[in-house]
N, C-alpha and C. Protein backbone atom coordinates (compact mmCIF):
# COMPACT_ATOMS: atom_id res chain seq x y z
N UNK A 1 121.44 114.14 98.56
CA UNK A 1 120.38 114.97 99.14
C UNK A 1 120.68 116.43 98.86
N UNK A 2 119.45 117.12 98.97
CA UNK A 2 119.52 118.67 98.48
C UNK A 2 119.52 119.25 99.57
N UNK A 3 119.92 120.44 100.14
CA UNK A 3 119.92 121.57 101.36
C UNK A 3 118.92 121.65 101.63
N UNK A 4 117.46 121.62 101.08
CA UNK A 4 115.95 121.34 101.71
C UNK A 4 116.04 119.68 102.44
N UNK A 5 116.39 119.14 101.45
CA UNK A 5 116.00 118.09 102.58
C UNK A 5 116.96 117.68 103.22
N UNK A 6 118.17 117.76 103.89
CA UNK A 6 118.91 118.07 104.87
C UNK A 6 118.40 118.89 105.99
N UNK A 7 118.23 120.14 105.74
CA UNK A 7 117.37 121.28 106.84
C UNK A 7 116.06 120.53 107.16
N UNK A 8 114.85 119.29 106.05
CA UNK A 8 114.26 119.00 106.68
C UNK A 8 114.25 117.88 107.92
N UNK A 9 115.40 117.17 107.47
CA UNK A 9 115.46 116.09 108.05
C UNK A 9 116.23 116.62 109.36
N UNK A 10 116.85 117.69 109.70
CA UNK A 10 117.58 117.86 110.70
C UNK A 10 116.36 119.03 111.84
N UNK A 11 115.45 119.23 110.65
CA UNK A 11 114.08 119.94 111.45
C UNK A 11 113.21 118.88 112.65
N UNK A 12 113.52 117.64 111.20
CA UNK A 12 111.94 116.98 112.04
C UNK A 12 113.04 115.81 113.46
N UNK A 13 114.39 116.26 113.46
CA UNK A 13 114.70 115.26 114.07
C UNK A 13 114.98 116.14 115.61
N UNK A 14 114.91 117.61 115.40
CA UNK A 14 114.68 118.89 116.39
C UNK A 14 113.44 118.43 117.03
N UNK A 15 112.81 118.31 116.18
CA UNK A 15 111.01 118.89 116.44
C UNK A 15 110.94 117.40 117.48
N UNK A 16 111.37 116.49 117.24
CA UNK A 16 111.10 114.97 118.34
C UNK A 16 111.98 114.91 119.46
N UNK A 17 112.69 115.62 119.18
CA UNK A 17 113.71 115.88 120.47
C UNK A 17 113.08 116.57 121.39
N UNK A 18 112.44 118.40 121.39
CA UNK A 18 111.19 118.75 121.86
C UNK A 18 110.50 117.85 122.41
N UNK A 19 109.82 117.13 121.70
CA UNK A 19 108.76 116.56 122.11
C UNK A 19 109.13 115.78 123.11
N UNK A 20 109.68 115.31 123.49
CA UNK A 20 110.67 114.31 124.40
C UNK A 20 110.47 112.77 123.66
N UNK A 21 110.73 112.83 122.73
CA UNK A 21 110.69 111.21 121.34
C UNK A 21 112.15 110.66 122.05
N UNK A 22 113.00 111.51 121.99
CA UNK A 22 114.38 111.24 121.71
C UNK A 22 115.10 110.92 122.90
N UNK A 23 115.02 110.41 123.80
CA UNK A 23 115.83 111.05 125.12
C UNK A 23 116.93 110.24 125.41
N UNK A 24 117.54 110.84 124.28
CA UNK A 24 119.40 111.24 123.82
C UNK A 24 119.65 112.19 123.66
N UNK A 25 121.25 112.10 124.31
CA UNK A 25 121.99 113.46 123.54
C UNK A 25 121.69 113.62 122.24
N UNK A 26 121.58 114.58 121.44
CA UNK A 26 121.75 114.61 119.90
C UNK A 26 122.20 115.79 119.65
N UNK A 27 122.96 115.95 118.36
CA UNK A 27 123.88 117.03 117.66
C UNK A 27 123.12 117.53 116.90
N UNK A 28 123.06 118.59 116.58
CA UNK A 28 122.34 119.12 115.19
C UNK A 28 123.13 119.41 114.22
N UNK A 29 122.84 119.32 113.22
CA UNK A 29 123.65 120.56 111.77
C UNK A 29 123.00 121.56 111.28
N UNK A 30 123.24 122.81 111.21
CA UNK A 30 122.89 123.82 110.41
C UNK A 30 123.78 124.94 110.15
N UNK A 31 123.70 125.47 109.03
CA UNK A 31 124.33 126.44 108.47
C UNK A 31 125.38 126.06 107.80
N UNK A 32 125.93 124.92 107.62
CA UNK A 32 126.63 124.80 106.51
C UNK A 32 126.49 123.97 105.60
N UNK A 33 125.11 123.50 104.71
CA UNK A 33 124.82 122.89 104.48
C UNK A 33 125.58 122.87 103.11
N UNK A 34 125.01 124.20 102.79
CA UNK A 34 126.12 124.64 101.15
C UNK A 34 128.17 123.74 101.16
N UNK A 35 128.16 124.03 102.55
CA UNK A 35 129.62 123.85 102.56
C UNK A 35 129.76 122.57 102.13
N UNK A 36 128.90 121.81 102.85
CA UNK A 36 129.27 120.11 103.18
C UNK A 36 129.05 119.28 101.56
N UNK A 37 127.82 119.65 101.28
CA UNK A 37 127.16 119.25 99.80
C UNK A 37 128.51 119.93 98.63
N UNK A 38 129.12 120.67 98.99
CA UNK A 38 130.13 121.19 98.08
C UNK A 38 131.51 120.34 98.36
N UNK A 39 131.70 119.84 99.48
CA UNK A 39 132.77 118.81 99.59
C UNK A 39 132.09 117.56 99.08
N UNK A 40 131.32 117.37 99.39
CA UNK A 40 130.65 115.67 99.14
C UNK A 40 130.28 114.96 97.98
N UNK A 41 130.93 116.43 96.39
CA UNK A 41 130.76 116.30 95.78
C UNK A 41 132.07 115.41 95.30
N UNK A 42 132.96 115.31 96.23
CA UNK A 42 134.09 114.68 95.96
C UNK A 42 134.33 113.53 96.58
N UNK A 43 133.51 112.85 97.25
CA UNK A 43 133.49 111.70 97.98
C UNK A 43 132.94 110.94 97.31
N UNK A 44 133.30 110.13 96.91
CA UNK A 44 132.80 108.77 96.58
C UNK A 44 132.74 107.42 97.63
N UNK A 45 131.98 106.45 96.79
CA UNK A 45 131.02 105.89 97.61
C UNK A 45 132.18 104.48 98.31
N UNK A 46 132.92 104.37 97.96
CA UNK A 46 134.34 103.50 98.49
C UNK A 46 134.98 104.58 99.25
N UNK A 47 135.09 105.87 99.82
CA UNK A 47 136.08 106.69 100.16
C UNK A 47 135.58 106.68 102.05
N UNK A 48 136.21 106.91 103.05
CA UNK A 48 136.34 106.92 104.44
C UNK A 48 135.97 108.29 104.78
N UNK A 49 134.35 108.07 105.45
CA UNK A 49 134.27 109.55 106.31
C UNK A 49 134.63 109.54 107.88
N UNK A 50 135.15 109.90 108.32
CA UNK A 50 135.74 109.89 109.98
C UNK A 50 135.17 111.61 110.37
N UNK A 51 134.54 111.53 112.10
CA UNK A 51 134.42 113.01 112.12
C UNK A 51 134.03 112.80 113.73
N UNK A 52 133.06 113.80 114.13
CA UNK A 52 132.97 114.01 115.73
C UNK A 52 131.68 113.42 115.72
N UNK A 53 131.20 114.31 116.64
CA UNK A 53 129.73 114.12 117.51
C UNK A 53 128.87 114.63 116.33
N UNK A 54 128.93 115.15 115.23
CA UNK A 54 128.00 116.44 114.53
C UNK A 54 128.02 115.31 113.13
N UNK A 55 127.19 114.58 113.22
CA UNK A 55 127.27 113.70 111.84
C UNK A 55 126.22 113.68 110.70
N UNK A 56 125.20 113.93 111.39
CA UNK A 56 123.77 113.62 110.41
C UNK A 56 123.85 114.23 108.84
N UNK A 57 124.51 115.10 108.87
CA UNK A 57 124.41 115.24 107.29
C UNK A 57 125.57 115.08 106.90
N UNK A 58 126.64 114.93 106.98
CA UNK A 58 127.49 114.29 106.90
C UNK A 58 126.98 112.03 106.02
N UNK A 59 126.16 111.69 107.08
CA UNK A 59 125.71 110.42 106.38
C UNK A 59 124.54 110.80 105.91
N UNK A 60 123.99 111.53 105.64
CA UNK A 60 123.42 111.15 104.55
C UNK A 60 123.44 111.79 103.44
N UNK A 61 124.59 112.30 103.46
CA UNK A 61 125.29 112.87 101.74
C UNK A 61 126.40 111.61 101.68
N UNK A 62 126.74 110.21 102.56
CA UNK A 62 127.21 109.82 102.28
C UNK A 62 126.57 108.47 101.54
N UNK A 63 124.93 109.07 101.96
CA UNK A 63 124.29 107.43 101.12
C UNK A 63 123.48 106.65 102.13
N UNK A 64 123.59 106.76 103.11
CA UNK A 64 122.85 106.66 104.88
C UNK A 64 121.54 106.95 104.37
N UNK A 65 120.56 105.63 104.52
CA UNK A 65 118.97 106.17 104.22
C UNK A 65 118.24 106.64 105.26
N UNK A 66 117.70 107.73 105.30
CA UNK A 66 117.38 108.78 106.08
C UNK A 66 116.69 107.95 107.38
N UNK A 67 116.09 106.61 107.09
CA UNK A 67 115.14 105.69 108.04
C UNK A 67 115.82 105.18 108.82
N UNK A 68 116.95 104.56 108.42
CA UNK A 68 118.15 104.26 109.07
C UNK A 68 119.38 104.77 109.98
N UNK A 69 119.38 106.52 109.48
CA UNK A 69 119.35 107.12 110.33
C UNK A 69 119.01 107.51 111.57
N UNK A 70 117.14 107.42 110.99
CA UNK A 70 116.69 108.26 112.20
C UNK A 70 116.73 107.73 113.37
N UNK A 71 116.35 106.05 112.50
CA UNK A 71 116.69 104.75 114.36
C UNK A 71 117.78 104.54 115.08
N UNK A 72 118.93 105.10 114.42
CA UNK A 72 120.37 104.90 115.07
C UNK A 72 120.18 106.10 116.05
N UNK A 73 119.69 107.39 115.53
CA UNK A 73 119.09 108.30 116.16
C UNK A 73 118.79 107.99 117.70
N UNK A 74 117.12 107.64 117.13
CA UNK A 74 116.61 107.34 118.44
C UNK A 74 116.92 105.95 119.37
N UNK A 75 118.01 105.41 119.12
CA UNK A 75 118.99 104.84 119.63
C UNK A 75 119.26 105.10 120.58
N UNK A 76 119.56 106.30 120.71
CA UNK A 76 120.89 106.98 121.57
C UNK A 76 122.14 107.22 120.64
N UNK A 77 122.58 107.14 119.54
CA UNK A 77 123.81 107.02 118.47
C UNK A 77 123.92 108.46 117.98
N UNK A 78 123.65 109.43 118.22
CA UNK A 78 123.55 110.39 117.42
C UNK A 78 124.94 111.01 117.69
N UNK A 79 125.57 111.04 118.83
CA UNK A 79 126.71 111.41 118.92
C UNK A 79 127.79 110.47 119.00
N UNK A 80 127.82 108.96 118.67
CA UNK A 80 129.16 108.65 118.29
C UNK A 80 128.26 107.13 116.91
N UNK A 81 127.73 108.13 116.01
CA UNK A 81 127.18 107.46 114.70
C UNK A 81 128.48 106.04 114.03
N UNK A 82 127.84 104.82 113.60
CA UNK A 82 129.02 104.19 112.69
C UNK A 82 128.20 103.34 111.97
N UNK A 83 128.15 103.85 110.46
CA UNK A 83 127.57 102.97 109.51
C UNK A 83 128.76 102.33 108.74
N UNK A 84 128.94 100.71 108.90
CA UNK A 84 130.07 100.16 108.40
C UNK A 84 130.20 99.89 106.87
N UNK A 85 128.55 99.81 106.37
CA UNK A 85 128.59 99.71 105.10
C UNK A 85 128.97 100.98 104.43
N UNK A 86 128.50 102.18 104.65
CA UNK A 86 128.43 103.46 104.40
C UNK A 86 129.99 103.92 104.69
N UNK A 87 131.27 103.04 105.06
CA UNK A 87 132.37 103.56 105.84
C UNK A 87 132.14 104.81 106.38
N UNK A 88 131.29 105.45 107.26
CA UNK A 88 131.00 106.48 107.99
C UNK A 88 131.37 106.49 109.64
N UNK A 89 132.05 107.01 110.40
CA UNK A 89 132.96 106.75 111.60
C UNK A 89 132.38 108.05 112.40
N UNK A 90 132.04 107.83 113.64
CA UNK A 90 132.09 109.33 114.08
C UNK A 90 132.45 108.90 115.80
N UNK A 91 132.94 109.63 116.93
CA UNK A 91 132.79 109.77 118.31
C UNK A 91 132.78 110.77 119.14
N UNK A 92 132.49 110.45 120.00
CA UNK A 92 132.07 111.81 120.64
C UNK A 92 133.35 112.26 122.00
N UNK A 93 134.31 111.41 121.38
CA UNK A 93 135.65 112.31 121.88
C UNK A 93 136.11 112.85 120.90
N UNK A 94 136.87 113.97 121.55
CA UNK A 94 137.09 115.02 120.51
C UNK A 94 138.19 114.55 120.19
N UNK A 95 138.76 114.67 119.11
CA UNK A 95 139.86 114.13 118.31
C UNK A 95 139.76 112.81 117.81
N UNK A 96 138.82 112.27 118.54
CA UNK A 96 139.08 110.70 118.73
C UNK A 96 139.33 109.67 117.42
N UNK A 97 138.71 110.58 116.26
CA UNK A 97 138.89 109.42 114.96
C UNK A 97 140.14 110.32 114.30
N UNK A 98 140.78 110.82 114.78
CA UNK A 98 141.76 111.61 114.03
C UNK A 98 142.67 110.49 113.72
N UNK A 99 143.20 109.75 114.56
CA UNK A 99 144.38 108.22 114.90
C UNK A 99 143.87 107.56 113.65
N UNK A 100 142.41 107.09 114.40
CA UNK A 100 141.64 105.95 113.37
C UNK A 100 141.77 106.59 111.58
N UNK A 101 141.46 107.37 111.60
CA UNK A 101 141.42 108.50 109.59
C UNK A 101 142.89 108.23 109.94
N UNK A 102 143.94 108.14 110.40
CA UNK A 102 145.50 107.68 109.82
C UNK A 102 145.90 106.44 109.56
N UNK A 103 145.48 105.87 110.65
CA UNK A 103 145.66 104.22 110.29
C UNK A 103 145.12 104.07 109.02
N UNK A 104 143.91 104.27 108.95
CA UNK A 104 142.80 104.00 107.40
C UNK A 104 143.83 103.85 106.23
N UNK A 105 144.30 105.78 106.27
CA UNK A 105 144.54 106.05 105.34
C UNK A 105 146.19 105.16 104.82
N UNK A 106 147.04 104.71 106.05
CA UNK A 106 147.91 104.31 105.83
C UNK A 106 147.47 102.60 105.46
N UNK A 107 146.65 101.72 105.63
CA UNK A 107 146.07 100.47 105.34
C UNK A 107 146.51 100.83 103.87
N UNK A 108 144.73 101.70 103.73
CA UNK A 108 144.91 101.85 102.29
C UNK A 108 146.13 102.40 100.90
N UNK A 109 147.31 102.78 101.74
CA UNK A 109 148.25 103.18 100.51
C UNK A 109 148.98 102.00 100.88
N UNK A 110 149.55 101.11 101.57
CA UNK A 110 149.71 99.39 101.97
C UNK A 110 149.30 98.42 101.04
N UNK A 111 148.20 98.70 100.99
CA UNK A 111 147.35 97.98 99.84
C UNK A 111 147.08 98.10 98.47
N UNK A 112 147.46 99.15 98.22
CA UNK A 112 147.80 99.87 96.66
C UNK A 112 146.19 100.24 96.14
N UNK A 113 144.97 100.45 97.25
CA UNK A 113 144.06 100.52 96.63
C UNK A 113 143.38 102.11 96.40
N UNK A 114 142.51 101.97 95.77
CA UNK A 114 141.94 103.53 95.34
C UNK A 114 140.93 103.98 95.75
N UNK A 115 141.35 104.26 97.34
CA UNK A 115 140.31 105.03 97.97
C UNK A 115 140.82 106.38 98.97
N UNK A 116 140.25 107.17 99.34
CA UNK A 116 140.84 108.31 100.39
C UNK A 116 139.61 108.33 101.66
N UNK A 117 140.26 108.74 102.81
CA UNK A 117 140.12 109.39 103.62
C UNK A 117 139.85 110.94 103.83
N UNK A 118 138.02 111.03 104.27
CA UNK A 118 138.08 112.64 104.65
C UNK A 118 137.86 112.52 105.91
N UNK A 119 138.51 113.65 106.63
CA UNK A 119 138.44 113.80 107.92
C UNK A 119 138.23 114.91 108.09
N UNK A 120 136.82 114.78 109.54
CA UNK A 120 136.16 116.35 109.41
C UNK A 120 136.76 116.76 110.92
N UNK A 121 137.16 117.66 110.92
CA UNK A 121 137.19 118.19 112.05
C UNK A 121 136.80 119.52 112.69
N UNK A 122 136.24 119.92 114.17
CA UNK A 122 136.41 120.95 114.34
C UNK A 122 137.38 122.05 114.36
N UNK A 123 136.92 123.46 114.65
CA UNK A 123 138.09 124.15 115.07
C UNK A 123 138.85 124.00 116.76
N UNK A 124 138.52 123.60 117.10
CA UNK A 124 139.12 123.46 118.33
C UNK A 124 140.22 122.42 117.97
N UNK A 125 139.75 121.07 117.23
CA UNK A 125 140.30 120.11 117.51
C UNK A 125 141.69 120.36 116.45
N UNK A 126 141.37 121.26 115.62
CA UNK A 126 142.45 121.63 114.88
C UNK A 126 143.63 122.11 115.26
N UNK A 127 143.36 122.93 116.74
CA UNK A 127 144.50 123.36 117.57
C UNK A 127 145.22 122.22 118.35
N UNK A 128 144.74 121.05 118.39
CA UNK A 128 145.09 119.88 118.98
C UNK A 128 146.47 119.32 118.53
N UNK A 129 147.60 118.68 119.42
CA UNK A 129 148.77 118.08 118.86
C UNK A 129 148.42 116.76 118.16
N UNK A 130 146.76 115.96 118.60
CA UNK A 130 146.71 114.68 117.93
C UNK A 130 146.52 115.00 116.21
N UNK A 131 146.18 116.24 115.84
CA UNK A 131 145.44 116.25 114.90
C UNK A 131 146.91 117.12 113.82
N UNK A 132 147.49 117.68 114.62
CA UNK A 132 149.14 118.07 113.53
C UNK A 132 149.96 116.99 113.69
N UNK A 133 150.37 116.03 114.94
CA UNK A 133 150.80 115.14 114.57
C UNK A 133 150.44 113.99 113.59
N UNK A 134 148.94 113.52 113.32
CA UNK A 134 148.68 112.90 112.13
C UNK A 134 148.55 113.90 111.10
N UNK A 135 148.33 115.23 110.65
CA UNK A 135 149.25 115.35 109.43
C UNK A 135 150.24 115.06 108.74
N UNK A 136 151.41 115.72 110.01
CA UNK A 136 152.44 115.65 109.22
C UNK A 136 152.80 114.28 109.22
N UNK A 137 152.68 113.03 109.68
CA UNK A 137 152.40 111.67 109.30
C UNK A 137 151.94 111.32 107.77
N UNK A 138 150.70 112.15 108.09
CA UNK A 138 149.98 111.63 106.51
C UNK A 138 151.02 112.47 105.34
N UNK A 139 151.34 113.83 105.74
CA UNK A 139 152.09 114.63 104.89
C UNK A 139 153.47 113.37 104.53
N UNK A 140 154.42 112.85 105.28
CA UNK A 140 155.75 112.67 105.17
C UNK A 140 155.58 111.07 104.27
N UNK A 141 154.19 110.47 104.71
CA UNK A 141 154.11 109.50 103.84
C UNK A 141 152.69 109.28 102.94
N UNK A 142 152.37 110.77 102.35
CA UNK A 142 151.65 110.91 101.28
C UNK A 142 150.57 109.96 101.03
N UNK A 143 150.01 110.06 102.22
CA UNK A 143 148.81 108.93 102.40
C UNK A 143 147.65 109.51 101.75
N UNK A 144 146.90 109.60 101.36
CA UNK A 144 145.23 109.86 100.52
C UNK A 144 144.32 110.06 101.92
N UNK A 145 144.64 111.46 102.02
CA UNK A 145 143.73 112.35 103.73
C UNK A 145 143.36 113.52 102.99
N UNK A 146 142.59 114.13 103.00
CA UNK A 146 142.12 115.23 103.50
C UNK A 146 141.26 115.62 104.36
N UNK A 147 141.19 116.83 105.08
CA UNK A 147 141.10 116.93 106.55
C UNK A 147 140.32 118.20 106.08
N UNK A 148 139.26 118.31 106.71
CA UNK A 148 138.25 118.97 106.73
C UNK A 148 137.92 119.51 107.81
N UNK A 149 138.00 121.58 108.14
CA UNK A 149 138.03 122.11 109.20
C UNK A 149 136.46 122.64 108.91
N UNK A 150 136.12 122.18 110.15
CA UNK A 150 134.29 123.25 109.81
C UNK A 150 134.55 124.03 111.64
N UNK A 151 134.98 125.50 111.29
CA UNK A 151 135.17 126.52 111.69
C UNK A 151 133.71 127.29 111.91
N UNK A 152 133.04 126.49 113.46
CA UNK A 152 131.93 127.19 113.95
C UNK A 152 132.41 128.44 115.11
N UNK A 153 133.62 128.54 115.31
CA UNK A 153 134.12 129.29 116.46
C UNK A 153 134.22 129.00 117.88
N UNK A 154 133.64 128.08 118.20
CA UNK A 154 133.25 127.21 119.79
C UNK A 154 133.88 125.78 119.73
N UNK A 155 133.91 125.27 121.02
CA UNK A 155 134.29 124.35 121.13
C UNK A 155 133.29 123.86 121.93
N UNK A 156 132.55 123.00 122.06
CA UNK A 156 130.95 123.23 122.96
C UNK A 156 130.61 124.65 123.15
N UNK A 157 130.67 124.95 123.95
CA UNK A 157 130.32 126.43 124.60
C UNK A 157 131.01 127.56 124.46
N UNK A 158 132.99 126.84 124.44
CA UNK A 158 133.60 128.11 124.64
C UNK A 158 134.31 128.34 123.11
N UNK A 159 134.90 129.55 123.12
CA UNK A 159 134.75 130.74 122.24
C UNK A 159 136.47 129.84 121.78
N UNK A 160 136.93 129.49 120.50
CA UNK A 160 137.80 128.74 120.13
C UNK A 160 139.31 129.67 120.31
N UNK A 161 139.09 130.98 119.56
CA UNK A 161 139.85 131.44 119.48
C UNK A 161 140.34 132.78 121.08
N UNK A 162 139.74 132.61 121.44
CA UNK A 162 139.99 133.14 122.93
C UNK A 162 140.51 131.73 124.14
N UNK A 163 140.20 130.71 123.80
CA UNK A 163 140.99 129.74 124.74
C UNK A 163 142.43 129.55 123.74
N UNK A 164 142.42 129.95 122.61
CA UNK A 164 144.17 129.49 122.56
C UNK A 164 145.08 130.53 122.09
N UNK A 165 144.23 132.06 122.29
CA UNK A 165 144.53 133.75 122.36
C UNK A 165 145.34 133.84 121.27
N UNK A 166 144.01 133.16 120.07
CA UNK A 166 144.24 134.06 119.20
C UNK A 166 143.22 134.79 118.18
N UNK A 167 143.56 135.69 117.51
CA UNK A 167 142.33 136.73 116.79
C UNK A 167 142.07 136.64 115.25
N UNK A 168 143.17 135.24 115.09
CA UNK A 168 143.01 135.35 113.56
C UNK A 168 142.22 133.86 113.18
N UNK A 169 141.91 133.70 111.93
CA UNK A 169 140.82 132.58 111.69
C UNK A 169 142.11 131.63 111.38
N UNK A 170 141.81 130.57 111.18
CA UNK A 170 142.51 129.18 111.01
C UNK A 170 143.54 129.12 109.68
N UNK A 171 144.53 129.52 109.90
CA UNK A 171 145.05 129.06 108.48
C UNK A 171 145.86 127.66 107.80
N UNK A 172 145.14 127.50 107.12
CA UNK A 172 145.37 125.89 106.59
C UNK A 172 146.50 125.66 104.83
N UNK A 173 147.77 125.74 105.78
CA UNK A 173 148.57 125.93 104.70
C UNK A 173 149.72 124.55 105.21
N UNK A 174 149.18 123.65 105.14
CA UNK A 174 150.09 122.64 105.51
C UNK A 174 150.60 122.00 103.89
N UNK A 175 151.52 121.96 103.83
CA UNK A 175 152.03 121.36 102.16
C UNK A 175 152.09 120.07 102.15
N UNK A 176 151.41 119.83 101.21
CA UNK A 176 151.66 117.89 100.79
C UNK A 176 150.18 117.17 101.71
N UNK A 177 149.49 117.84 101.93
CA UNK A 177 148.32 117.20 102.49
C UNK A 177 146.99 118.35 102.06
N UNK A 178 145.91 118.13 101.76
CA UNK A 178 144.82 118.75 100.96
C UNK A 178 143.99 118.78 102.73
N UNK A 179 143.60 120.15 102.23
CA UNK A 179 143.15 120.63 103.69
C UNK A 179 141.94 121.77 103.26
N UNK A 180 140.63 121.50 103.59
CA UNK A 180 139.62 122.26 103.19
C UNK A 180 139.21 122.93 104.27
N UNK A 181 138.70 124.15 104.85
CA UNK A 181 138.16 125.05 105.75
C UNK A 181 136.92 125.76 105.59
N UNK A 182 135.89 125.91 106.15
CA UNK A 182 135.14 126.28 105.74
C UNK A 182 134.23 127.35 107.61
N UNK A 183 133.93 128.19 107.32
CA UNK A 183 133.12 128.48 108.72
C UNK A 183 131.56 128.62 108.43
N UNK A 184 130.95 129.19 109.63
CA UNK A 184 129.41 128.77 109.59
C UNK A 184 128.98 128.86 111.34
N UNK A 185 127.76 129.18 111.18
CA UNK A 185 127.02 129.60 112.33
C UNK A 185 125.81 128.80 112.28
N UNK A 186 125.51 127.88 113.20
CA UNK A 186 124.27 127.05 113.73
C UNK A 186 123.37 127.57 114.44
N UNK A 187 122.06 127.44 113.80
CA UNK A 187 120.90 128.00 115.48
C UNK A 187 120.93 127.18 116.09
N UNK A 188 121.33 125.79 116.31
CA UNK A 188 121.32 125.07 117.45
C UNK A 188 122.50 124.89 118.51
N UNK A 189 122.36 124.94 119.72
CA UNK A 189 123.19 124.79 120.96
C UNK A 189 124.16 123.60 120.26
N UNK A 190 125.35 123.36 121.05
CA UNK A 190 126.48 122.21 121.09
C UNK A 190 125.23 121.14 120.61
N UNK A 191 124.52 120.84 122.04
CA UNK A 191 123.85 119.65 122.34
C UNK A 191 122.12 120.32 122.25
N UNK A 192 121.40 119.32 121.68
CA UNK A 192 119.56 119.53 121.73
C UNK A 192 119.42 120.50 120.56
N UNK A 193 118.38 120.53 120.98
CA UNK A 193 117.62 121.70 119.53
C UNK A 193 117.44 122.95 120.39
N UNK A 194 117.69 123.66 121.60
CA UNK A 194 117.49 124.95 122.22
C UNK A 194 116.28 125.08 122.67
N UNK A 195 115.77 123.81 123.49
CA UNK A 195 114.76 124.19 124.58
C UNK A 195 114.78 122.98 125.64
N UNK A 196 114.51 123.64 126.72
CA UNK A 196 115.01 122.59 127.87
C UNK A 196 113.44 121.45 127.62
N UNK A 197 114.00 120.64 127.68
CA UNK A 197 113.09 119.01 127.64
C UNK A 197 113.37 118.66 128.89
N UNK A 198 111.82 117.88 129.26
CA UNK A 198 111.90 117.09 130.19
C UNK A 198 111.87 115.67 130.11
N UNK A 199 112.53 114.54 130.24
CA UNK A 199 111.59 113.22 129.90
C UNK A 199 111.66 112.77 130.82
């Protein structure tokens, strides 16, 4: 998919939320659309996406048909998404597939087969011990991870780098493990599209 139709599909799935269509939590994506489509150019269609609550474009740069989406959607699924064919993983605890993207990745070097693990994570969750302790795991036994920081500055609501006092942006210099960073600013809240609904 192209950055138009990503922004549209994450428009019209705003616009039903409004309306009260949806009455689920749901995540939005915007503003890093460039970023994601520029990693996803490296994912292939055997490779493990693991990530949070924030998935929608995420699956469907992974191959997720947009219809199929939208019903997991209006499900209620939007914040802990899992397409098994698509190996696409997401929950809506924070950290929560960080464990699961290690096990994966350790199956798969077990097995001698040729696939990797990306793992997206926030910035918050990056300050997390679950998420350096499975590095340096994946680091010491050179498992096929890379770990993907999408650096919105918040952690729901609060301000990332003022809850763990500090002023500098994320630096991702861990050796022996491939580690991509990227930041970006959303018009949409944590949760909804930014208008109070009633249903």
């Amino acid at each position: 998919m192209n950055k138009d139709e990503l922004i549209a599909f994450e428009t019209s799935i705003a616009d039903e939320f409004n309306a009260g269509k949806i009455p689920y939590p749901i995540h939005l994506d915007n503003g890093n659309e460039d970023a994601l489509i520029d990693v996803f150019k490296s994912v292939k269609p055997k490779d493990w996406v693991f990530g949070s609550w924030r998935l929608h474009y995420k699956a469907l740069l992974k191959g997720v048909p947009p219809d199929e989406l939208r019903a997991a959607i209006r499900r209620g699924e939007s914040m802990a998404l899992r397409f098994d064919e698509h190996r696409l993983y997401g929950s809506a605890i924070v950290g929560g597939t960080v464990p699961i993207a290690l096990g994966t990745a350790l199956s798969i070097k077990r097995r001698g087969r040729q696939e990797h693990v990306w793992l997206f994570v926030g910035d918050m969750v990056w300050h997390s011990g679950i998420l350096h302790e499975t590095m340096k795991y994946a680091e010491n036994f050179d498992l096929p991870m890379t770990v993907v920081v999408e650096d919105n500055g918040v952690s729901v609501c609060t301000d990332t780098r003022e809850v763990w006092g500090v002023d500098r942006p994320i630096l991702c210099n861990t050796p022996g493990i491939e580690i991509i960073r990227y930041q970006y600013r959303s018009k949409y809240p944590h949760a909804g599209a930014g208008q109070r609904v009633q249903f």
